[in-house]
N, C-alpha and C. Protein backbone atom coordinates (compact mmCIF):
# COMPACT_ATOMS: atom_id res chain seq x y z
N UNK A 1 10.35 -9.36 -15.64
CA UNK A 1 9.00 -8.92 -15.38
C UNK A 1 8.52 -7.99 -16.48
N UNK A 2 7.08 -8.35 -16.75
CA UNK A 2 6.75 -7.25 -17.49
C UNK A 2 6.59 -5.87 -17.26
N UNK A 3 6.57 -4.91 -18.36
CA UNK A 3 7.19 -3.54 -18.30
C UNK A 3 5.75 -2.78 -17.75
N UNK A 4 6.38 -2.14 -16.49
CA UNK A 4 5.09 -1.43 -15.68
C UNK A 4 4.51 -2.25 -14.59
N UNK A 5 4.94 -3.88 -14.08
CA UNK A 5 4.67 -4.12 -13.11
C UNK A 5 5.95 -4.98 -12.19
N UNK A 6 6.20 -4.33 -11.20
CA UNK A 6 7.32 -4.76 -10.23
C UNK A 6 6.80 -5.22 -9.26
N UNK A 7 8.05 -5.48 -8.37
CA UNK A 7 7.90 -6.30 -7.22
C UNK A 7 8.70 -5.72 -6.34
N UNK A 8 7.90 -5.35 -5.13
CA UNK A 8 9.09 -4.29 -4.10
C UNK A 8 8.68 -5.33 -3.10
N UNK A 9 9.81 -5.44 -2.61
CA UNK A 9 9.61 -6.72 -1.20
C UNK A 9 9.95 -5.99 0.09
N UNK A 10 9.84 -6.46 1.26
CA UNK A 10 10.36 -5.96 2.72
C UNK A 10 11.53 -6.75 2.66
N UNK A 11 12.35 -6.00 3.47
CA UNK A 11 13.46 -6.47 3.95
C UNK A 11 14.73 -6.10 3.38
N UNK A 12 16.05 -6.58 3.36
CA UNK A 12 17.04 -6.48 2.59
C UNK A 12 17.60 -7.80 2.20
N UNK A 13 18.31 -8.29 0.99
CA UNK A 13 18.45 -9.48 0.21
C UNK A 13 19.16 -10.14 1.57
N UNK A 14 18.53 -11.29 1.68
CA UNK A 14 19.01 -12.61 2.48
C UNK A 14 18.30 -12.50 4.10
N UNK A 15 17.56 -11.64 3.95
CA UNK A 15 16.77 -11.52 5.27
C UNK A 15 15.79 -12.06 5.79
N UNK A 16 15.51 -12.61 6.41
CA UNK A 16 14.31 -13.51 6.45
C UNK A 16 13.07 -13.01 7.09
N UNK A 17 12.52 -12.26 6.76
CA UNK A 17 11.20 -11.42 6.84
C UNK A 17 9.99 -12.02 6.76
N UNK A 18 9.05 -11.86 7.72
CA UNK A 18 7.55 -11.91 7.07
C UNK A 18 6.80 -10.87 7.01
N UNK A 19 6.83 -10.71 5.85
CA UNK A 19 5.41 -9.14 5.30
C UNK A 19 4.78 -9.15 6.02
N UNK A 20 4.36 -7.55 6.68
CA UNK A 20 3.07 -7.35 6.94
C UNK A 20 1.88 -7.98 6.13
N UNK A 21 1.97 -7.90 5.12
CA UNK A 21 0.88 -8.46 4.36
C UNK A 21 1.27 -7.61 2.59
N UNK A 22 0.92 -8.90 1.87
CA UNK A 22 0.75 -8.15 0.57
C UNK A 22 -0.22 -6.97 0.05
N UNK A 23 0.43 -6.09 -1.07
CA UNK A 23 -0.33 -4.93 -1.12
C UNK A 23 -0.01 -5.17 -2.94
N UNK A 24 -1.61 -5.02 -3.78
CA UNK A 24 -1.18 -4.55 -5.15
C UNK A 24 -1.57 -3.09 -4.94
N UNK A 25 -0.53 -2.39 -5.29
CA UNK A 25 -0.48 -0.80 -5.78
C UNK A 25 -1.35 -0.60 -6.81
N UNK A 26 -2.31 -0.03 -7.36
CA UNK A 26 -2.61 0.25 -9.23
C UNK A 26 -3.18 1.65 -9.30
N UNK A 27 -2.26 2.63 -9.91
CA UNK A 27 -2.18 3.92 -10.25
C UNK A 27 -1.23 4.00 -11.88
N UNK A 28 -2.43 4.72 -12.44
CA UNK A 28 -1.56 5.06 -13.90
C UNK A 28 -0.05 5.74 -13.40
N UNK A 29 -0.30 6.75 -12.63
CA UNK A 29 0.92 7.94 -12.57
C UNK A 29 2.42 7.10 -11.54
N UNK A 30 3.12 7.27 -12.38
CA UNK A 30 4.25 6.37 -11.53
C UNK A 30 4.86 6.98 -10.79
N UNK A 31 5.08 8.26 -10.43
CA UNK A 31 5.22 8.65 -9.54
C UNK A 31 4.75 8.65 -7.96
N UNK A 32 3.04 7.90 -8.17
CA UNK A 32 2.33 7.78 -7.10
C UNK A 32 2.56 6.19 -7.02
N UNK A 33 2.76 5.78 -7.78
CA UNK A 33 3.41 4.07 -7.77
C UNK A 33 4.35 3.95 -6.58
N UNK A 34 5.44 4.94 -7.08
CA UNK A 34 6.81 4.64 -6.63
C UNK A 34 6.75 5.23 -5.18
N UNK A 35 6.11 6.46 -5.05
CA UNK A 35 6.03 6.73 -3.67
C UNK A 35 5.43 5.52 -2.50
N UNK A 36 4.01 5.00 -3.06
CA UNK A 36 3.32 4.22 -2.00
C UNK A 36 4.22 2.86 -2.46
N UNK A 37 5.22 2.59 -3.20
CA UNK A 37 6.01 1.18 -2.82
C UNK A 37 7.16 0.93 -2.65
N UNK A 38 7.69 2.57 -2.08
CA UNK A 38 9.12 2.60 -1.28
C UNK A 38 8.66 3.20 0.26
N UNK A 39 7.03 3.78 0.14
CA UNK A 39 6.87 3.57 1.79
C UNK A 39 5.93 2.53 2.33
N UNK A 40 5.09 1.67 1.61
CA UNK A 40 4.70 0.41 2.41
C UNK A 40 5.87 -0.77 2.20
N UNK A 41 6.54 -0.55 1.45
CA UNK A 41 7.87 -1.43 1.61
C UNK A 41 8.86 -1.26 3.12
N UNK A 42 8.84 -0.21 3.47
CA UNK A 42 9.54 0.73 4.37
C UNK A 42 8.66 0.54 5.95
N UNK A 43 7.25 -0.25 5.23
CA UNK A 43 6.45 -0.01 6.66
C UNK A 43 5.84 -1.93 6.56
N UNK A 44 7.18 -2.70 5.93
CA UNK A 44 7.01 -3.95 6.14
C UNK A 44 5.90 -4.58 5.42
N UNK A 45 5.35 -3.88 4.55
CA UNK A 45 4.68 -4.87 3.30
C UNK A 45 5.77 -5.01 1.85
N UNK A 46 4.77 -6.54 1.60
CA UNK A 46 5.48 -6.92 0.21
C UNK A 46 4.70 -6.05 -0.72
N UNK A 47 5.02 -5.20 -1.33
CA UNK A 47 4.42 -4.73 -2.81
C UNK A 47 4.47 -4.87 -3.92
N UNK A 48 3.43 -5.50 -5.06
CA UNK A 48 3.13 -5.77 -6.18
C UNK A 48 2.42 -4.54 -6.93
N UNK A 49 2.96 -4.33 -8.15
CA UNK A 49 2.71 -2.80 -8.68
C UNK A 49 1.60 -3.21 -10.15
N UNK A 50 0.68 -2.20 -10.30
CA UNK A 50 0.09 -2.68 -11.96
C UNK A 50 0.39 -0.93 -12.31
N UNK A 51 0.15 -0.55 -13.59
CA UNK A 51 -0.04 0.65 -14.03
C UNK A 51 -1.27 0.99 -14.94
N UNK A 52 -2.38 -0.38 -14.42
CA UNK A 52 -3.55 0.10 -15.79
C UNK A 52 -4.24 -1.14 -15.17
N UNK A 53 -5.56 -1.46 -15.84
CA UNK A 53 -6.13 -2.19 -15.28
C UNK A 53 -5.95 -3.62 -15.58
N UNK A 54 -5.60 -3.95 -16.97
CA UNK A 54 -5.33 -4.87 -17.02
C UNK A 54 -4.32 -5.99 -16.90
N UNK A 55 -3.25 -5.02 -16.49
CA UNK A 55 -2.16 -5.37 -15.48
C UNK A 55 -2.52 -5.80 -14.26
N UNK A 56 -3.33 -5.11 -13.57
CA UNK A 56 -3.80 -5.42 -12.46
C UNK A 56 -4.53 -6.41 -11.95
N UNK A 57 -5.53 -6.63 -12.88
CA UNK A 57 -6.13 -7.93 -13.12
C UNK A 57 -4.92 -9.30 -12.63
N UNK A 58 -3.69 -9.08 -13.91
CA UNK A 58 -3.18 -10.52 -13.87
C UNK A 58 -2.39 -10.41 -12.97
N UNK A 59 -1.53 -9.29 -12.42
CA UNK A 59 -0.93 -9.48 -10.91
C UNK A 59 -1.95 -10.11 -9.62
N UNK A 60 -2.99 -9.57 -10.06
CA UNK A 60 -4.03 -9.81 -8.76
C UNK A 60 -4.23 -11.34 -8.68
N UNK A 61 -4.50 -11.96 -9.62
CA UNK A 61 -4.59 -13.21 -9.88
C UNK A 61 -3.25 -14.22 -9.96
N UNK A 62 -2.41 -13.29 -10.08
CA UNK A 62 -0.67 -14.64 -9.87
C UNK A 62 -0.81 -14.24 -8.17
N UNK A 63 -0.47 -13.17 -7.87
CA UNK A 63 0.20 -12.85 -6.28
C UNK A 63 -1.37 -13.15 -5.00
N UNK A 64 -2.47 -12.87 -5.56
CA UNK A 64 -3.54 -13.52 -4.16
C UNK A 64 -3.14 -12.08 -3.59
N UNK A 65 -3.36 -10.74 -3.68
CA UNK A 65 -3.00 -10.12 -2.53
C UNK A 65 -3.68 -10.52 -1.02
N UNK A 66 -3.21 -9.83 -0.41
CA UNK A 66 -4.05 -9.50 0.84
C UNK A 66 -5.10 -7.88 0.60
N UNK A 67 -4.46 -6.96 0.14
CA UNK A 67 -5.41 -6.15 0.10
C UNK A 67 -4.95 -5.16 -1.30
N UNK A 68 -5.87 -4.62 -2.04
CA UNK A 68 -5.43 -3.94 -3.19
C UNK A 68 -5.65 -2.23 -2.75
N UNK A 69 -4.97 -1.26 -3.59
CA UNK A 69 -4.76 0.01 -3.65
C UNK A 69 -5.03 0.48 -4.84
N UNK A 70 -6.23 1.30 -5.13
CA UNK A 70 -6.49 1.39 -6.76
C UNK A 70 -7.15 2.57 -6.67
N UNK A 71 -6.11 3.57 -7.73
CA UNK A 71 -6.43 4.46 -8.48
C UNK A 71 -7.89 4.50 -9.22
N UNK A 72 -8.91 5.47 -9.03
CA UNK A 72 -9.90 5.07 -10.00
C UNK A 72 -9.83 5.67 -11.92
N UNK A 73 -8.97 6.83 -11.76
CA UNK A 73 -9.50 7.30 -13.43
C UNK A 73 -7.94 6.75 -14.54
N UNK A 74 -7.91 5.60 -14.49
CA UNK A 74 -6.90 5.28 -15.31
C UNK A 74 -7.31 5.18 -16.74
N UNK A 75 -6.41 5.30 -17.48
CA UNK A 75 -6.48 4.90 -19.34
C UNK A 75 -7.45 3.63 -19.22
N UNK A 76 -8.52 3.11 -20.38
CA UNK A 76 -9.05 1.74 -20.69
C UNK A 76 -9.96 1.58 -19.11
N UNK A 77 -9.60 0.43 -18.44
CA UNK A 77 -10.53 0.26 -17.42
C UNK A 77 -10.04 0.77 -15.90
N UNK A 78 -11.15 1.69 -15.37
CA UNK A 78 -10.46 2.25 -14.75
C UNK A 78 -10.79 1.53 -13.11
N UNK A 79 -10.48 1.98 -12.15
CA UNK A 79 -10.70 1.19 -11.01
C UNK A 79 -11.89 0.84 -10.29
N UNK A 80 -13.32 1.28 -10.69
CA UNK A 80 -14.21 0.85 -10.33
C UNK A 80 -14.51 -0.70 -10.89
N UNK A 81 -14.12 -0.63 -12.48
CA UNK A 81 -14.09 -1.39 -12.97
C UNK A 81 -13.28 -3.10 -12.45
N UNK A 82 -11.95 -2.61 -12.24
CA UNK A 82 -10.66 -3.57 -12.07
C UNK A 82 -11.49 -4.08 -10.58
N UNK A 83 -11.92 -3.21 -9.94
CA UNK A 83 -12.73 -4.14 -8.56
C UNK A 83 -13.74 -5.21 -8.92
N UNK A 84 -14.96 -4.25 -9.76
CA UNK A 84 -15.58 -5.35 -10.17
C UNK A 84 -15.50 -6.63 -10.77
N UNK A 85 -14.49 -6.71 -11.53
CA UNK A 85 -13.65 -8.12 -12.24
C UNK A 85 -12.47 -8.96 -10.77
N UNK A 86 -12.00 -7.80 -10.16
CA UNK A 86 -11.73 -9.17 -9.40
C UNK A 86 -12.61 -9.69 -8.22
N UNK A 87 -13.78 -8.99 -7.99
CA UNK A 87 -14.28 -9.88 -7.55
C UNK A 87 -15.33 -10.49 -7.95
N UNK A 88 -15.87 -10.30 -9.64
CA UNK A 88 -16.00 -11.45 -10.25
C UNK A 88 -15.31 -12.65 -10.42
N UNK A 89 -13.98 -12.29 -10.31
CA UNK A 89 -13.05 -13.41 -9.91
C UNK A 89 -12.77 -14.11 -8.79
N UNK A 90 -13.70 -14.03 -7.83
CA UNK A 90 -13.49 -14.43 -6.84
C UNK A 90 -12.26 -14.09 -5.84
N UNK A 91 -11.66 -13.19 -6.15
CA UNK A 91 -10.72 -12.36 -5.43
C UNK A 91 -11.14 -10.87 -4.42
N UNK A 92 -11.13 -11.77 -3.34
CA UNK A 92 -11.94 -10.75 -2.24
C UNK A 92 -10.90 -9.79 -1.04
N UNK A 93 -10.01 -9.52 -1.67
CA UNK A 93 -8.93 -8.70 -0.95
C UNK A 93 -9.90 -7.09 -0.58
N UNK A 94 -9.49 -6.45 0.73
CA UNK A 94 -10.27 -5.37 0.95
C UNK A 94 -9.37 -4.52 0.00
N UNK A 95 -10.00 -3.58 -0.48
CA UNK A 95 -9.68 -2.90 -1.64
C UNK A 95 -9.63 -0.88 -0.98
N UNK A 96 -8.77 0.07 -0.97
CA UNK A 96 -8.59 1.24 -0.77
C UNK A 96 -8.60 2.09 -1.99
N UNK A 97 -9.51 2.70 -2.62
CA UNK A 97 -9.35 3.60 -3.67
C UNK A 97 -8.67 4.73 -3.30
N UNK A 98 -7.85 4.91 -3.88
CA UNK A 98 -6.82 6.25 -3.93
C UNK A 98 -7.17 7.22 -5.02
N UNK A 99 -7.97 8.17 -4.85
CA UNK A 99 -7.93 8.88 -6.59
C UNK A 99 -8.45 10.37 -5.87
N UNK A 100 -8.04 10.83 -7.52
CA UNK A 100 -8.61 12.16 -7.55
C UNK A 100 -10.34 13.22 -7.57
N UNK A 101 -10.82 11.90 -7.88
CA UNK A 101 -12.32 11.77 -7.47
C UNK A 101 -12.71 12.05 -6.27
N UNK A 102 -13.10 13.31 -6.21
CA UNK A 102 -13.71 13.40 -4.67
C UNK A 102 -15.40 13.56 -4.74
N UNK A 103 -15.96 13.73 -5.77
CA UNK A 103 -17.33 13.73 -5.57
C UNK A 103 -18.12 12.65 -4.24
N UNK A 104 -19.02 13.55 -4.08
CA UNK A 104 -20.18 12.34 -3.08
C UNK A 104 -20.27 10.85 -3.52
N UNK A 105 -20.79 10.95 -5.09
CA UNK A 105 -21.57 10.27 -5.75
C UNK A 105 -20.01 8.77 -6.40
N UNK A 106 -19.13 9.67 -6.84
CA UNK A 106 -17.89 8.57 -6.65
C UNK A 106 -17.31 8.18 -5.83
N UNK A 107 -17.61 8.66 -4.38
CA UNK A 107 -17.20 7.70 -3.19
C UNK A 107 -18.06 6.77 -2.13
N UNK A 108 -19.30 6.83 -2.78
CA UNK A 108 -20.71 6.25 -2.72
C UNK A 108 -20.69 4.81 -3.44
N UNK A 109 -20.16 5.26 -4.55
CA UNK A 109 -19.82 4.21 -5.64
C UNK A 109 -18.65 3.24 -5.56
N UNK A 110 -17.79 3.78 -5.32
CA UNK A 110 -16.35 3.10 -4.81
C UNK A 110 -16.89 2.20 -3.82
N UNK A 111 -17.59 2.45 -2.93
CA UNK A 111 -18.11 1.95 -1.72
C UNK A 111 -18.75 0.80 -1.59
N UNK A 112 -19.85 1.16 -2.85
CA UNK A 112 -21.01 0.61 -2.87
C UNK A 112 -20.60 -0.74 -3.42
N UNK A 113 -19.38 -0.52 -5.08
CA UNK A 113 -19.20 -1.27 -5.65
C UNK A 113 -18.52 -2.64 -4.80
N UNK A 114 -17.90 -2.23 -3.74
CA UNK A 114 -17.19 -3.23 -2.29
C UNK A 114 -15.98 -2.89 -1.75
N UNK A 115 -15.61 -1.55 -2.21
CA UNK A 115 -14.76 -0.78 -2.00
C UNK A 115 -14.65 -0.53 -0.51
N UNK A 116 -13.79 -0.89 0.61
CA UNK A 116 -13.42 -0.40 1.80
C UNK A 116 -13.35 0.66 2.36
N UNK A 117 -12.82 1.72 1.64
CA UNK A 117 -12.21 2.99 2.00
C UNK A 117 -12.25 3.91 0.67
N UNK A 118 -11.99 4.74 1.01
CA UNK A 118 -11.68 6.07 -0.47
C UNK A 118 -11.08 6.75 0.38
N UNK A 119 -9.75 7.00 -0.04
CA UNK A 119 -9.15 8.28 0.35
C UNK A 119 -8.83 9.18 -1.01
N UNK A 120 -8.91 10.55 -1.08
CA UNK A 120 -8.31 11.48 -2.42
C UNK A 120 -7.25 12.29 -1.93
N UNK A 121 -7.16 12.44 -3.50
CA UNK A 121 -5.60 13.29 -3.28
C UNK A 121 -5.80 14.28 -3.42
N UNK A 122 -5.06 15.60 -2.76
CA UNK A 122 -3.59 14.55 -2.31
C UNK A 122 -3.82 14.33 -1.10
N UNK A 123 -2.80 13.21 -0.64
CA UNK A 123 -3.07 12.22 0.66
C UNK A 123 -1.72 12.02 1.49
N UNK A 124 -2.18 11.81 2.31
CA UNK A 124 -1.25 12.13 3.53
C UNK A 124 -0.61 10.53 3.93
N UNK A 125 0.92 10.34 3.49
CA UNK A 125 1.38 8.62 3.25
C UNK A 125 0.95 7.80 4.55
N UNK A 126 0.84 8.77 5.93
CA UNK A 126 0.58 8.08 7.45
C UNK A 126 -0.69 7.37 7.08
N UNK A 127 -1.94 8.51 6.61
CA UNK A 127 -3.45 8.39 6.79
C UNK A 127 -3.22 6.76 6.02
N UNK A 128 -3.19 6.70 4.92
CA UNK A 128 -3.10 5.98 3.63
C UNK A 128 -2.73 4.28 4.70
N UNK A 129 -1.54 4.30 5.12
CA UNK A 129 -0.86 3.24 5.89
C UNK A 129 -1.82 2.63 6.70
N UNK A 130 -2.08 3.80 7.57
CA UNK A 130 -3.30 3.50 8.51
C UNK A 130 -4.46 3.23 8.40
N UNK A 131 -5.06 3.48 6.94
CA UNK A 131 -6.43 3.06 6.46
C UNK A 131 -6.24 1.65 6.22
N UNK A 132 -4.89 1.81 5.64
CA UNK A 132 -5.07 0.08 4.55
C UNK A 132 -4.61 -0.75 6.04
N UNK A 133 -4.03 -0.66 6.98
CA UNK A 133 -4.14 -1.23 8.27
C UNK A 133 -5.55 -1.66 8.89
N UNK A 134 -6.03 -0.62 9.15
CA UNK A 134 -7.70 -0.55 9.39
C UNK A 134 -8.12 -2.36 8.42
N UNK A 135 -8.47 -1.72 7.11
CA UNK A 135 -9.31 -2.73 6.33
C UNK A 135 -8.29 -3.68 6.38
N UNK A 136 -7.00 -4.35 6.70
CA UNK A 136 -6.18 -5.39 6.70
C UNK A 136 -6.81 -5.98 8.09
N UNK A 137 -6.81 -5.34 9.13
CA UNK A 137 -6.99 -6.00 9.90
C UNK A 137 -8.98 -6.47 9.74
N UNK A 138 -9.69 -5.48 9.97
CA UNK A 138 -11.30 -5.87 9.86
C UNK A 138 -11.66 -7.41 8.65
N UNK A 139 -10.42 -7.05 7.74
CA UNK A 139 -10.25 -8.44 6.83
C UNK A 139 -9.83 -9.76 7.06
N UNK A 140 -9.57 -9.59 8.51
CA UNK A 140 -8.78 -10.26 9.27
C UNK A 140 -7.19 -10.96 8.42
N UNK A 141 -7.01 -9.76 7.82
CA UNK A 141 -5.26 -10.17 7.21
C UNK A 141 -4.67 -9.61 7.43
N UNK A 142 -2.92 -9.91 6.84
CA UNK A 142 -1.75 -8.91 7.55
C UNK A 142 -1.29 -9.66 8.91
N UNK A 143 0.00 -9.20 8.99
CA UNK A 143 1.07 -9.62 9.97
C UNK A 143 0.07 -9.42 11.60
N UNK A 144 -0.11 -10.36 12.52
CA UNK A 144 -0.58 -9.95 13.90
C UNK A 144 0.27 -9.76 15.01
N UNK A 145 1.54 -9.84 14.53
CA UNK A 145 2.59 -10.10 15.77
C UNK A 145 2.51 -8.79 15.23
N UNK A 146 3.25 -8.11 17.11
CA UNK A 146 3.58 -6.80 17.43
C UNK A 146 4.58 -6.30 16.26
N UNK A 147 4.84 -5.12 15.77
CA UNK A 147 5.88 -4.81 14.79
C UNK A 147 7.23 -4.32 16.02
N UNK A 148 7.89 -4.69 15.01
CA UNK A 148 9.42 -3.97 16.04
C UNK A 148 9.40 -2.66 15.32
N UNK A 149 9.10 -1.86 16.34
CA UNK A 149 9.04 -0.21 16.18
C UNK A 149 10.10 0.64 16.23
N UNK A 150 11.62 0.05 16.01
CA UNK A 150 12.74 0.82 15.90
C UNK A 150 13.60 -0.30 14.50
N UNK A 151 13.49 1.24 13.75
CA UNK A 151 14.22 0.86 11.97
C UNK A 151 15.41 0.63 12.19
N UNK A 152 16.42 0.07 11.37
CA UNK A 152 17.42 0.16 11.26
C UNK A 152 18.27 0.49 9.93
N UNK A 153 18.92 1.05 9.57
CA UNK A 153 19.93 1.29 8.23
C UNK A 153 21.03 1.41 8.61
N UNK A 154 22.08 0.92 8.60
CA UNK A 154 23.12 1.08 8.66
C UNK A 154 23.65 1.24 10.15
N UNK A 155 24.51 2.99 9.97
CA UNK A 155 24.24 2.89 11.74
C UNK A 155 23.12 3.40 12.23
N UNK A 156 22.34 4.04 11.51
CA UNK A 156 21.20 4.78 12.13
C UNK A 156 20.09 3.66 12.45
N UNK A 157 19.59 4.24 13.78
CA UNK A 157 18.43 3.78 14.22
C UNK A 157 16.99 4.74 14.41
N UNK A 158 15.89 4.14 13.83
CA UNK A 158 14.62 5.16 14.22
C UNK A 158 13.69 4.76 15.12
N UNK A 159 13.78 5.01 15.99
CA UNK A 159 12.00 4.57 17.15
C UNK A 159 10.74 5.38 16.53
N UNK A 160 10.11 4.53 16.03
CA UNK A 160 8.78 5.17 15.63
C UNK A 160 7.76 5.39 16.35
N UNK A 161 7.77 4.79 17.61
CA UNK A 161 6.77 5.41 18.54
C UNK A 161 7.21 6.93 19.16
N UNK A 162 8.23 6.47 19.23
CA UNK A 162 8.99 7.85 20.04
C UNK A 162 9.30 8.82 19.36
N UNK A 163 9.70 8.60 18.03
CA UNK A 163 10.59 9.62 17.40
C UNK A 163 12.05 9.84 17.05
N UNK A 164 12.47 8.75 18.16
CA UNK A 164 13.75 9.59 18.76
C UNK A 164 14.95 8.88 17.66
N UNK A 165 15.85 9.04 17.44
CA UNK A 165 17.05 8.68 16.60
C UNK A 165 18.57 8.79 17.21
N UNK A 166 19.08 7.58 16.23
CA UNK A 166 20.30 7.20 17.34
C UNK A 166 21.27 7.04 16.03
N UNK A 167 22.24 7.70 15.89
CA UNK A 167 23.01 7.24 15.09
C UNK A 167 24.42 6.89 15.70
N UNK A 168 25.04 5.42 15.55
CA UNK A 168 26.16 4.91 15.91
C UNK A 168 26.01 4.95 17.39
N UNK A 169 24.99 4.63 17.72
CA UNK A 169 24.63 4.65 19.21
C UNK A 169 23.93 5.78 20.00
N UNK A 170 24.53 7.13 19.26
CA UNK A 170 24.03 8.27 20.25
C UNK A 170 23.22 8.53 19.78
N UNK A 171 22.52 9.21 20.60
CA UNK A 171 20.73 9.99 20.29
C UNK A 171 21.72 11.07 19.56
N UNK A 172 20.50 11.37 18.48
CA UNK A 172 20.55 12.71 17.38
C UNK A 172 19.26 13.49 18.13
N UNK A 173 19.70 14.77 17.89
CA UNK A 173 19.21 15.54 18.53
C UNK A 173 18.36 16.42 17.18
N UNK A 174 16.68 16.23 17.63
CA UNK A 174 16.29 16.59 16.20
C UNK A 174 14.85 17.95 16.71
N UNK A 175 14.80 18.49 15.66
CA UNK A 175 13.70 19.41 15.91
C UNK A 175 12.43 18.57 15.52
N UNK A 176 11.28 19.58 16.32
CA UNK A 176 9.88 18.64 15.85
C UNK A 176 9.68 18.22 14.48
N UNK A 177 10.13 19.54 14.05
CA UNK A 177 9.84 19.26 12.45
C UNK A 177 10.34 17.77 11.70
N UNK A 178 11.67 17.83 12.04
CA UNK A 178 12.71 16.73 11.50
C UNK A 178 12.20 15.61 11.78
């Protein structure tokens, strides 16, 4: 693969999974890459990564997302832009701007341009999940079967409705915080 765009999948090798739904990531800073595609990986989407716009472009156009995630102030073209080209391209995935832009007038614009959502940073990974849920579903895309709401790794188990955690069978006994 070329350098700066990956492929984070659900599941573990030989598993037979169906994604929540595909997600392209596109943020210059890779640190904000790597965070949102080890936790929508974690929350059962396939993730496709760009780091600039014109990366983004040609991932967008091999993989078809279901819905894109885009940084707006990147190097060259930045994400108001990368929207407008793909859906000059006829690529109509609901789109979540993630950026540091909080003005009125740039989330007016994000909007206007066909932008779904704007959330800024910094951002909270639940809100983020739950937005791009929101516009997955109103898009009518993304997984519709119920999710199985208890993780598994190893021996540990997590109930995500509940909270509660089980390792090697027994409940772990955790503070709110934890």
């Amino acid at each position: 693969m070329r350098k700066g765009v990956d492929l984070v999948t659900a599941g573990t090798p030989g598993e037979n999974t169906t994604p929540e739904a595909r997600v392209l990531v596109v943020d210059d800073e890779a640190n904000i890459v790597e965070l949102l595609s080890v936790s929508l990986k974690f929350q059962g989407f396939e993730v496709y990564t760009a780091t600039n716009g014109a990366q983004a472009l040609d991932r967008a156009r091999e993989t078809r997302p279901d819905a894109v995630i885009l940084d707006v102030m990147m190097p060259g073209m930045d994400g108001f832009g990368v929207l407008r080209r793909l859906r000059a391209d006829g690529i109509d995935a609901p789109a979540l701007f993630l950026t540091a832009r909080d003005s009125l007038q740039d989330k007016i614009a994000g909007l206007t341009l066909g932008g779904d959502d704007y959330v800024t940073k910094p951002f909270s990974l639940e809100e983020v999940v739950a937005r791009l849920r929101v516009i997955l579903r109103r898009a009518g895309k993304g997984n519709k079967e119920p999710r199985n709401v208890r993780l598994t790794f190893a021996d540990i188990e997590l109930d995500e409705e509940t909270h509660e955690v089980w390792k090697a069978g027994q409940p772990v006994s955790l503070s709110p915080t934890e």
